[in-house]
N, C-alpha and C. Protein backbone atom coordinates (compact mmCIF):
# COMPACT_ATOMS: atom_id res chain seq x y z
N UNK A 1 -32.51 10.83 17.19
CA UNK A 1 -31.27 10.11 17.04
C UNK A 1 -31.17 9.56 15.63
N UNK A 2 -29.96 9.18 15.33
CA UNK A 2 -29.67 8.82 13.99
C UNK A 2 -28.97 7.34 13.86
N UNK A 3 -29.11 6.96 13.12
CA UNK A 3 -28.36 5.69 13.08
C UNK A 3 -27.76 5.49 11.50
N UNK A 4 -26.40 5.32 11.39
CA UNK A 4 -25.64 5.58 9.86
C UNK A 4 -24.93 4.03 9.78
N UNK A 5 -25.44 3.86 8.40
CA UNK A 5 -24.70 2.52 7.96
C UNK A 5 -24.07 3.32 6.63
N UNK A 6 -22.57 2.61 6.60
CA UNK A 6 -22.04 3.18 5.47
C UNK A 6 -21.54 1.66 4.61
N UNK A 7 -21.69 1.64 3.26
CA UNK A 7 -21.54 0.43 2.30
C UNK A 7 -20.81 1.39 1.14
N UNK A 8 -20.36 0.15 0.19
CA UNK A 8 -19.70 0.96 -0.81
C UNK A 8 -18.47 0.44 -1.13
N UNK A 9 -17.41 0.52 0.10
CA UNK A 9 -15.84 0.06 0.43
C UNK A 9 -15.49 -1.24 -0.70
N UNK A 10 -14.29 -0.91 -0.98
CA UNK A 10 -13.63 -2.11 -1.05
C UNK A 10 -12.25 -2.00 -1.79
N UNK A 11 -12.13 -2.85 -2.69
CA UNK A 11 -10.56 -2.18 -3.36
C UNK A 11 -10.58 -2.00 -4.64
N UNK A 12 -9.36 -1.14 -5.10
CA UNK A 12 -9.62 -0.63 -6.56
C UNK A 12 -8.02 -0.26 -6.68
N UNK A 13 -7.69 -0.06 -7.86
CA UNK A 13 -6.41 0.25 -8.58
C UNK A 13 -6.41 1.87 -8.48
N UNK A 14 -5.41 2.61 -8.29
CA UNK A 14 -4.78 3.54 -8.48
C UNK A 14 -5.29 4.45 -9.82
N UNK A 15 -6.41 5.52 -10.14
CA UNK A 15 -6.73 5.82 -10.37
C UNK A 15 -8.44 5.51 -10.77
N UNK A 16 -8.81 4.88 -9.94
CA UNK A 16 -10.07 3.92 -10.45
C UNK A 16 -10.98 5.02 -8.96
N UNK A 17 -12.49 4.39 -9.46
CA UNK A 17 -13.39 5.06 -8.49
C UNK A 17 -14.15 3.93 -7.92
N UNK A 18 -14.74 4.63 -6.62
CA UNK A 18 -15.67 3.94 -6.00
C UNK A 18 -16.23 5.51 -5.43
N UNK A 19 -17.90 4.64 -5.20
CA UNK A 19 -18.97 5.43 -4.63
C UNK A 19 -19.16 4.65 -3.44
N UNK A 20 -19.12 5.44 -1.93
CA UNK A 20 -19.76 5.37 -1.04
C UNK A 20 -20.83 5.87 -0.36
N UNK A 21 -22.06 4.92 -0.13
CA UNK A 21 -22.90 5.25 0.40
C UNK A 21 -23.16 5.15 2.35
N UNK A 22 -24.30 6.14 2.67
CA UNK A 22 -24.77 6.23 4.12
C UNK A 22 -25.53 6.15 4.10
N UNK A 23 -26.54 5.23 4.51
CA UNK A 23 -28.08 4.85 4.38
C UNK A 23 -27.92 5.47 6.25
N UNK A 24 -29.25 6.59 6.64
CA UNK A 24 -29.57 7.06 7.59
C UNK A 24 -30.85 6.59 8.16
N UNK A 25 -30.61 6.52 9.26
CA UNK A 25 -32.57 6.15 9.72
C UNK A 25 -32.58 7.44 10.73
N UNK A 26 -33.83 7.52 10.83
CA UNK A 26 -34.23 8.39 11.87
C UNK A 26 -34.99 9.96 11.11
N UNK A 27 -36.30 10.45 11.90
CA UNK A 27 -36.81 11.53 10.91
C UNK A 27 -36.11 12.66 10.80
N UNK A 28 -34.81 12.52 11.45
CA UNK A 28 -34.78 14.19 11.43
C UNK A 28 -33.29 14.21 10.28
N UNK A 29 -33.22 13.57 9.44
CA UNK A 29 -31.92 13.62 8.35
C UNK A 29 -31.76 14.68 7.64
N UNK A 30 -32.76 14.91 7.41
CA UNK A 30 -32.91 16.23 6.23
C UNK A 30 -32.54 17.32 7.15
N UNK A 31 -32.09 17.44 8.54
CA UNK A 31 -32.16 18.94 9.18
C UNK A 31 -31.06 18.76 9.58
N UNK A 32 -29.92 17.60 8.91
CA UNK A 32 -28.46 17.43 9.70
C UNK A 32 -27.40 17.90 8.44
N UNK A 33 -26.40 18.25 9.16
CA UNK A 33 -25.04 18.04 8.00
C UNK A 33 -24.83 16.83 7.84
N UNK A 34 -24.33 16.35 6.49
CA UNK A 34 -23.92 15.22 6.85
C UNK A 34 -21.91 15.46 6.63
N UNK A 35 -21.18 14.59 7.14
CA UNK A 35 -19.91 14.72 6.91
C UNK A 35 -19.14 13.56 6.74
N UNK A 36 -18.22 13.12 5.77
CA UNK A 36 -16.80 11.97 5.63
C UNK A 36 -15.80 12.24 6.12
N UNK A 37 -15.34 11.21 7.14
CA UNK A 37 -14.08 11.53 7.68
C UNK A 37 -13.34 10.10 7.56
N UNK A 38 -11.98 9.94 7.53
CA UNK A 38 -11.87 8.94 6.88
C UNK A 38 -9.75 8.41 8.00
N UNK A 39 -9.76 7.56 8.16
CA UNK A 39 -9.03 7.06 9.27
C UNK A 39 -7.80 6.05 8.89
N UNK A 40 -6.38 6.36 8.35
CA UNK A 40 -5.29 5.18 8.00
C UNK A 40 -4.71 4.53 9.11
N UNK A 41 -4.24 3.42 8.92
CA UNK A 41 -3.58 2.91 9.61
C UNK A 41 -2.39 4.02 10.71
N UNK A 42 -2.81 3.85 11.63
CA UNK A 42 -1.48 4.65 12.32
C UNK A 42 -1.93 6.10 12.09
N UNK A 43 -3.05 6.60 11.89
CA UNK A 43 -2.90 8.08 11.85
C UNK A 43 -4.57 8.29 12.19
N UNK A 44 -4.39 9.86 12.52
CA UNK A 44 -5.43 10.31 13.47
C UNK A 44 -6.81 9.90 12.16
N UNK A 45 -8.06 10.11 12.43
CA UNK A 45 -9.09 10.54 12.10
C UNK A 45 -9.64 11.50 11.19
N UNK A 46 -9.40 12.00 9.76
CA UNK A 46 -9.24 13.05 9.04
C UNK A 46 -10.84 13.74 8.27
N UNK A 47 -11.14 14.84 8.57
CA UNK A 47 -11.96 15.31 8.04
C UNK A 47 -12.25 15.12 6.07
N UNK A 48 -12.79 14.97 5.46
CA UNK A 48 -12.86 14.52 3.99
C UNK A 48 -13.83 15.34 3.56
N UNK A 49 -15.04 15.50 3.77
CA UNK A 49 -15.95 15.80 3.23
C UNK A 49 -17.14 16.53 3.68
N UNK A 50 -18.29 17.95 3.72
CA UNK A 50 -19.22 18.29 4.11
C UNK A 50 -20.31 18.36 3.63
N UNK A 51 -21.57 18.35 3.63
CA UNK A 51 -22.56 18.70 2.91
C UNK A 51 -23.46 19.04 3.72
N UNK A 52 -24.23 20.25 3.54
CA UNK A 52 -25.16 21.05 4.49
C UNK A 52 -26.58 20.27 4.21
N UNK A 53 -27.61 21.09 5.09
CA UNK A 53 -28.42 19.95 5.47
C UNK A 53 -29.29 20.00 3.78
N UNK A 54 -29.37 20.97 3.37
CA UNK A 54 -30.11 21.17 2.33
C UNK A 54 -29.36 20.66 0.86
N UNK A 55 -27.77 20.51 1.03
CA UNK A 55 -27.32 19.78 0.02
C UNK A 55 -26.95 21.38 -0.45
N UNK A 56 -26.63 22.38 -0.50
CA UNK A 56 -26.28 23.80 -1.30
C UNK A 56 -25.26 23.83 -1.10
N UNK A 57 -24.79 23.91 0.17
CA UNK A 57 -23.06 24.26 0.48
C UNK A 57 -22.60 22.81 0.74
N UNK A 58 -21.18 22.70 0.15
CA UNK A 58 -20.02 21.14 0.02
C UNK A 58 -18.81 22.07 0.46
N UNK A 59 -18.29 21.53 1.30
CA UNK A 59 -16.90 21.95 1.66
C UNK A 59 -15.86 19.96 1.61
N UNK A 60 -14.80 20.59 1.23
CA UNK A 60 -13.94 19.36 0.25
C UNK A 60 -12.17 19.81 1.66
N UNK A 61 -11.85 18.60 2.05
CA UNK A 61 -9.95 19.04 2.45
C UNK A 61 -9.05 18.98 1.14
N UNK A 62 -8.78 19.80 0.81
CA UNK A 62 -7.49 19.57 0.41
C UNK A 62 -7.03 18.29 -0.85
N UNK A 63 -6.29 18.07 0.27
CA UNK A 63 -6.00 16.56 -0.40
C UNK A 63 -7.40 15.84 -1.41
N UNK A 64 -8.74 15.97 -1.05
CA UNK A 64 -9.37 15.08 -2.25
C UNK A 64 -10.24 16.64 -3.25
N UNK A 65 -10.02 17.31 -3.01
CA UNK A 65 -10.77 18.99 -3.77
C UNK A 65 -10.58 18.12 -5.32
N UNK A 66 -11.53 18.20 -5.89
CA UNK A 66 -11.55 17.99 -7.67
C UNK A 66 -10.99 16.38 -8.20
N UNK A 67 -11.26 15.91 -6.93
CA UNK A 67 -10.95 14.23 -7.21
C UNK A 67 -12.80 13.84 -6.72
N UNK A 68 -13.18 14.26 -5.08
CA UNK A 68 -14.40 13.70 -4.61
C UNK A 68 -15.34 14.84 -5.00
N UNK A 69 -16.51 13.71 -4.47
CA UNK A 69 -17.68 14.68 -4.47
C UNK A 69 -18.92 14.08 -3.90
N UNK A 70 -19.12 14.91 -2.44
CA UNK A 70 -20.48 14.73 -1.54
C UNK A 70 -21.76 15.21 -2.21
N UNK A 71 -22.66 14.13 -2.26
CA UNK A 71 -24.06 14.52 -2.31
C UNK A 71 -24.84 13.97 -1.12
N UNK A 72 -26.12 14.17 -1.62
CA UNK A 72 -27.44 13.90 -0.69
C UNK A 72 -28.24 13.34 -1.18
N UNK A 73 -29.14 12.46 -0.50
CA UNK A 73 -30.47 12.64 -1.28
C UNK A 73 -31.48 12.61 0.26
N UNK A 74 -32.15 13.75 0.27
CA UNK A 74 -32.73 13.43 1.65
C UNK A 74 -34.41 12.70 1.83
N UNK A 75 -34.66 12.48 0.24
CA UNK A 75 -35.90 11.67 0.05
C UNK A 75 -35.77 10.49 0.73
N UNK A 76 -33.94 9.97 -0.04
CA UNK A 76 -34.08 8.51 0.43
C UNK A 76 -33.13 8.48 2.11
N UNK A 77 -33.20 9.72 2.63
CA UNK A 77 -31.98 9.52 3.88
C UNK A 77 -30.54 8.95 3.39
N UNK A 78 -30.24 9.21 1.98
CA UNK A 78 -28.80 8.08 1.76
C UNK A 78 -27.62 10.07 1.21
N UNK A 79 -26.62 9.60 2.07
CA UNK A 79 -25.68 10.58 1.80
C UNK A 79 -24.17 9.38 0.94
N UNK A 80 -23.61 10.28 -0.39
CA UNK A 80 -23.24 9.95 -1.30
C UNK A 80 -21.85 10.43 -1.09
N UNK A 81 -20.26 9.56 -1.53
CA UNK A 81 -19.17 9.95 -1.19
C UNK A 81 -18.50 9.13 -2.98
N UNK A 82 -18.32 9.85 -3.97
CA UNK A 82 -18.20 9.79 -4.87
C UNK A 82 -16.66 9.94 -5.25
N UNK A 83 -16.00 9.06 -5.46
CA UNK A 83 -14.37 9.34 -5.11
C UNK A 83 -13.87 8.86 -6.61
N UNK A 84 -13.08 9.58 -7.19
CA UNK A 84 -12.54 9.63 -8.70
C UNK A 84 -11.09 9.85 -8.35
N UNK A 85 -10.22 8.89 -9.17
CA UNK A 85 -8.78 9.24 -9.44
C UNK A 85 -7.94 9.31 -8.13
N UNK A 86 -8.16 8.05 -7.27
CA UNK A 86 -8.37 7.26 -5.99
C UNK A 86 -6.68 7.21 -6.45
N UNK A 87 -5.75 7.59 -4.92
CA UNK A 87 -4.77 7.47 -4.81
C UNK A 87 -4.47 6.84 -4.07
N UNK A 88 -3.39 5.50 -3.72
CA UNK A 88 -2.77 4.45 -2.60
C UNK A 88 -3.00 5.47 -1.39
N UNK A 89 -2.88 6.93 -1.15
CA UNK A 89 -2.85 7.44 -0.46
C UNK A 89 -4.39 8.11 0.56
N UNK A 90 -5.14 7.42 -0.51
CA UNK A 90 -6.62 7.38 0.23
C UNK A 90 -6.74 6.24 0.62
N UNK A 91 -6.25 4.92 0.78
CA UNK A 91 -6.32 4.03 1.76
C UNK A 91 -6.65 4.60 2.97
N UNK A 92 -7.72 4.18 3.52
CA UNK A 92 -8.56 4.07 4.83
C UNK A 92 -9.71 3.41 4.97
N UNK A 93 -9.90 3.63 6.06
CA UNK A 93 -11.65 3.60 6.72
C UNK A 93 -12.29 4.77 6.13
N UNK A 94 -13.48 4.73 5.83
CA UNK A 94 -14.35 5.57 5.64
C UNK A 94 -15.53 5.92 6.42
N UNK A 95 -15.97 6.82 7.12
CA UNK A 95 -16.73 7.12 8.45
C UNK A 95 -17.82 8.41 8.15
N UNK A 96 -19.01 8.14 7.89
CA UNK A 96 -19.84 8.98 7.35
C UNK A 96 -20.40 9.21 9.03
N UNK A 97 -20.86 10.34 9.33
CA UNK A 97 -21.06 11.41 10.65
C UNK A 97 -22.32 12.35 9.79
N UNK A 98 -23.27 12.74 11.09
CA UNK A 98 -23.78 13.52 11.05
C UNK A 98 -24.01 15.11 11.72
N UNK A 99 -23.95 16.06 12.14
CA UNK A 99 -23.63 16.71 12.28
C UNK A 99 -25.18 17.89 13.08
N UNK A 100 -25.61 17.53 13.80
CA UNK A 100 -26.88 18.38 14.24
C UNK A 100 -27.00 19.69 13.86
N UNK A 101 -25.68 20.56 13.56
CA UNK A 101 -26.00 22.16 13.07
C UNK A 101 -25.61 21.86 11.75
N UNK A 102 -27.17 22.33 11.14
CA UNK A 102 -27.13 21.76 9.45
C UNK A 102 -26.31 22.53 8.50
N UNK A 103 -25.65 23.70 9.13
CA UNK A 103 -24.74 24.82 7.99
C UNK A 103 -23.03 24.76 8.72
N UNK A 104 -22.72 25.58 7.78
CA UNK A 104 -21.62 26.17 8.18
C UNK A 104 -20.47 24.97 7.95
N UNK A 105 -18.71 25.40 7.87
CA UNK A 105 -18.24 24.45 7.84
C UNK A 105 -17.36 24.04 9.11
N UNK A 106 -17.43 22.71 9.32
CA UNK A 106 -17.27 22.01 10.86
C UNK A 106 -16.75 20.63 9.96
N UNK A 107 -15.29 20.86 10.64
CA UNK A 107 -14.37 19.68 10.41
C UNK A 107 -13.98 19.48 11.67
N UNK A 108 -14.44 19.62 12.67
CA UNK A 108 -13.83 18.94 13.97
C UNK A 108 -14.84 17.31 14.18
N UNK A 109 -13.93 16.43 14.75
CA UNK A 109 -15.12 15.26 14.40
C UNK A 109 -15.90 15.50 16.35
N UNK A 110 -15.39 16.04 16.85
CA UNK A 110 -16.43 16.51 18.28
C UNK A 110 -17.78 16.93 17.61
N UNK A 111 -18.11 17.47 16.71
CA UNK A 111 -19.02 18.54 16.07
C UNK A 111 -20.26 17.51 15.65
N UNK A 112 -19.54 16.18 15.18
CA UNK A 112 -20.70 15.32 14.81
C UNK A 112 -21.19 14.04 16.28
N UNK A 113 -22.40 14.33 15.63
CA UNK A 113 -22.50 13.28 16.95
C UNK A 113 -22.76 12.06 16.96
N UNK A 114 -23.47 11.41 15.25
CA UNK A 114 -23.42 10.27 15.00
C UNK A 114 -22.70 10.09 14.04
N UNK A 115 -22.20 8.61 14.58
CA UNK A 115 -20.99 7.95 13.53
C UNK A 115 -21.57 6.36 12.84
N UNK A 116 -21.42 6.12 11.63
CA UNK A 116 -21.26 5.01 11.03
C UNK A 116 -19.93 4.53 11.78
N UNK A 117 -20.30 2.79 11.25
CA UNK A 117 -19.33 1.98 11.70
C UNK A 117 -18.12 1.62 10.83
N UNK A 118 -17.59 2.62 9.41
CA UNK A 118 -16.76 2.88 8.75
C UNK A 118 -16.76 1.24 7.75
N UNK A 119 -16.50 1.90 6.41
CA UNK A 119 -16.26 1.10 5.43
C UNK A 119 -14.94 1.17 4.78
N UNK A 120 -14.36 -0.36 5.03
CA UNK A 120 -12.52 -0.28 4.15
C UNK A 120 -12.48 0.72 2.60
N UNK A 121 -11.43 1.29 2.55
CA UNK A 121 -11.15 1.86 0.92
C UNK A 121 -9.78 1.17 1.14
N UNK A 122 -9.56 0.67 -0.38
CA UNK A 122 -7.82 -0.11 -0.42
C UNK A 122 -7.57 0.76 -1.69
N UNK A 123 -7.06 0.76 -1.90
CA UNK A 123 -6.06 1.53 -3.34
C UNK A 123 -4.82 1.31 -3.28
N UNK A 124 -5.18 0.38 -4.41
CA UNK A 124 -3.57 -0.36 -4.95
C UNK A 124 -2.52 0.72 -6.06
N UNK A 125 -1.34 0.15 -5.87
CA UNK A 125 -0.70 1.22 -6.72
C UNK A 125 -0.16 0.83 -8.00
C-alpha cells in the first residue's frame, strides 16, 4: 500500500510557477506510475500528468503540454509537478495518484488506486 502526501500549493499571479511535490511511503514506489490529476470548482476530476515507474515515459493533457513537467525521484519516493506560465485557468486542487501498472498511458482516475489528499493551486489574473 501507498500512502501520498502532496505539498507545494498555493497562489501565484498569472504567468508565475509553482512546484508540486508527493512525498510517498511505502516500499513498493519505484514499481508504480505515478500520475496528477487536478479538480475546479464545479467540474469533474481532470487527468494532468503521467510518469512511468522508471521515470522514461511522461505523458502531458493538452491543456498544460510545454507549460508542465512530471518528474521522479524514486531514491527519495517524492514525485515532482513542475508548473510554468500558470494560467487563472489552472486554478484547482491538485491530486497526485499512483497507479500499480508502472507503464503505459492511463488517464482514467479508476486506474489509480492511491490518492493524495490534494493541494490548492490559485492563479490570479
Amino acid at each position: 500500500q501507498v500512502q501520498l502526501v502532496e505539498s507545494g500549493g498555493g497562489f501565484v499571479q498569472a504567468g508565475g510557477s509553482l512546484r508540486l511535490s508527493c512525498a510517498a511511503s511505502g516500499r513498493t514506489f519505484s514499481t508504480y506510475a505515478m500520475g496528477w490529476f487536478r479538480q475546479a470548482p464545479g467540474k469533474e476530476r481532470e487527468f494532468v500528468a503521467r510518469i512511468s515507474w522508471s521515470g522514461d515515459m511522461t505523458y502531458y493533457a493538452d491543456s498544460v503540454k510545454g507549460r508542465f513537467l512530471i518528474l521522479r525521484d524514486n531514491a527519495k519516493s517524492v514525485v515532482y509537478l513542475q508548473m510554468n506560465s500558470l494560467k487563472p485557468e489552472d486554478t484547482a486542487v491538485y491530486y497526485c495518484a499512483a497507479d500499480e501498472y508502472g507503464m503505459g498511458y492511463r488517464t482514467r482516475i479508476d486506474r489509480y488506486a492511491y490518492w493524495g489528499q490534494g493541494t490548492q493551486v490559485t492563479v490570479s489574473s
